[in-house]
C-alpha atoms as a PDB file:
ATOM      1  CA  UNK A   1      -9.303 -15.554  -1.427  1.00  0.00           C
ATOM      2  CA  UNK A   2      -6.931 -13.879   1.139  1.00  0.00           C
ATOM      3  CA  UNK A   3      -8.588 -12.444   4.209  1.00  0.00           C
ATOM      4  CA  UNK A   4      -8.173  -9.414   5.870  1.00  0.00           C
ATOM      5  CA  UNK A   5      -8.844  -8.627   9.909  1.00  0.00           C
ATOM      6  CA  UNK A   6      -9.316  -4.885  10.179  1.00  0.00           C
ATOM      7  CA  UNK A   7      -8.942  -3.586  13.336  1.00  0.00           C
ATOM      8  CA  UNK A   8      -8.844   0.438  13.082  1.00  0.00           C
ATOM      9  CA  UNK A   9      -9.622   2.631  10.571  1.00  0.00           C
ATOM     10  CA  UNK A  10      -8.871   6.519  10.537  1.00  0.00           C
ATOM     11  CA  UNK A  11      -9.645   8.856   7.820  1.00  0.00           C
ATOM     12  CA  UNK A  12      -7.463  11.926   6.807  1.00  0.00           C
ATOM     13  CA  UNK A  13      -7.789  14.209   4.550  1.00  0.00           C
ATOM     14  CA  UNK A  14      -5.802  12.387   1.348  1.00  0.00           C
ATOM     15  CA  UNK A  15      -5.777   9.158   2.883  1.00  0.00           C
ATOM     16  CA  UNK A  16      -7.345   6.014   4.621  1.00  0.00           C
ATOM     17  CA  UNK A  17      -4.936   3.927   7.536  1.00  0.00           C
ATOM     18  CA  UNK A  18      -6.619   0.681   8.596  1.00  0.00           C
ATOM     19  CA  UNK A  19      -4.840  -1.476  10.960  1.00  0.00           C
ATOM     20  CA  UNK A  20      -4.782  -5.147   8.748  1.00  0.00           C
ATOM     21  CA  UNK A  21      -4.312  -7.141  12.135  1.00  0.00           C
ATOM     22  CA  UNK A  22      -4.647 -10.532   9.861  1.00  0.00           C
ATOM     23  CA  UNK A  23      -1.595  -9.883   7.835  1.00  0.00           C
ATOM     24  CA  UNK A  24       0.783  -7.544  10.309  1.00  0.00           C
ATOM     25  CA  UNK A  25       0.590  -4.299   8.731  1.00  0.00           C
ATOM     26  CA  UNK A  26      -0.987  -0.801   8.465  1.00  0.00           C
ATOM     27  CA  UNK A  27      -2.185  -0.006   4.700  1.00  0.00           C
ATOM     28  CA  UNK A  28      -2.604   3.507   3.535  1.00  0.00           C
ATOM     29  CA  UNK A  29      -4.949   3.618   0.644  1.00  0.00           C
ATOM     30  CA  UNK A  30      -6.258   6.709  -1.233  1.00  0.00           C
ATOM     31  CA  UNK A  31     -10.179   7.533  -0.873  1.00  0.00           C
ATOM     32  CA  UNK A  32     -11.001   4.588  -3.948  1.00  0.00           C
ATOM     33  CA  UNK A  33      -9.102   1.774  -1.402  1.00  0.00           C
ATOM     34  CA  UNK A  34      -6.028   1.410  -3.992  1.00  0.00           C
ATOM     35  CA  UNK A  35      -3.139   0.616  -1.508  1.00  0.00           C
ATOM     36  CA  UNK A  36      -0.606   3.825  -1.419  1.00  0.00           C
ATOM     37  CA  UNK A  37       1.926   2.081   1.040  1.00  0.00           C
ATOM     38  CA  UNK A  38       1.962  -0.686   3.129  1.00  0.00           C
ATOM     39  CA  UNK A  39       3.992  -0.105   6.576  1.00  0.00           C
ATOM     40  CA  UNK A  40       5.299  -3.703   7.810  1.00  0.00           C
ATOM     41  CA  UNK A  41       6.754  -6.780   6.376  1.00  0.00           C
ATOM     42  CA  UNK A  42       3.849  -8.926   7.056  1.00  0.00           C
ATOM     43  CA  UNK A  43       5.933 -10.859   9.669  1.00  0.00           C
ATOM     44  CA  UNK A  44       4.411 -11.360  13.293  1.00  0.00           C
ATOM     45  CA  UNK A  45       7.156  -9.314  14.785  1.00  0.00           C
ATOM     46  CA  UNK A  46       7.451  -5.839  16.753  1.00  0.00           C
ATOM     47  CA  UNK A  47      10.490  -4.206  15.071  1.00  0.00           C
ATOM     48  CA  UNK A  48      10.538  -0.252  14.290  1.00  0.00           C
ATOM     49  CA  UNK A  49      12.435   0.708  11.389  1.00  0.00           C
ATOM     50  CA  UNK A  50      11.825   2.018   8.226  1.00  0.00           C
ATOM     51  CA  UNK A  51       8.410   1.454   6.048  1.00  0.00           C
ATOM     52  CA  UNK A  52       9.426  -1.472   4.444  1.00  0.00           C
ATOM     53  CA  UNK A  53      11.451  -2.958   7.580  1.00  0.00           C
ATOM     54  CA  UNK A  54       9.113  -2.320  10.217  1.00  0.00           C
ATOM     55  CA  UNK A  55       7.182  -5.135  11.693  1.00  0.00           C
ATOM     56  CA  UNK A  56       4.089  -5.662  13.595  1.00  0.00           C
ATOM     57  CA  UNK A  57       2.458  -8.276  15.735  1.00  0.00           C
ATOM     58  CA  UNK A  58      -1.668  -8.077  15.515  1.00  0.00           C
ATOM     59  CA  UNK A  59      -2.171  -4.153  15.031  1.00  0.00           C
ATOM     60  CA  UNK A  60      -5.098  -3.069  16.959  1.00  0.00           C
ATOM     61  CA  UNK A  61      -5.042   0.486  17.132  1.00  0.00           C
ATOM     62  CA  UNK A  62      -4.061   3.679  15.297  1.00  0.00           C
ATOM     63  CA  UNK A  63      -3.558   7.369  16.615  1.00  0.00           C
ATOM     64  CA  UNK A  64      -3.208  10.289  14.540  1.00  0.00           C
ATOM     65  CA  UNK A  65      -0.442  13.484  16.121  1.00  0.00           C
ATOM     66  CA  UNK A  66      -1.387  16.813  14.372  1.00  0.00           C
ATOM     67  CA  UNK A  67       2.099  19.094  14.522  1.00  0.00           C
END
């Protein structure tokens, strides 16, 4: 069994973010918890880029920007 530290979760209004500190990534799953997308490699890094290339080191925190 794999397990996950969560850290932050924020609710919108189609979607879930938690902040999986234990494997290096931000998951955003629809309201039933299936995984939508997965932002990070997994990889204790800090590295923007794009979704799949982005890293994180121990994500604590989330913030949401209405425009």
């Amino acid at each position: 069994m794999t397990h996950c530290l969560i850290r932050e979760i924020i609710f919108l209004k189609n979607y879930i973010y938690i902040s999986d500190s234990g494997h290096h990534r931000i998951l955003e799953t629809d309201w039933t918890g299936k995984i939508q997308r997965c932002f990070g490699s997994g990889s204790p890094r800090l590295c923007d880029g794009v979704v799949e290339k982005a890293q994180f080191n121990d994500p604590q925190g989330l913030g949401n920007s209405k425009k």
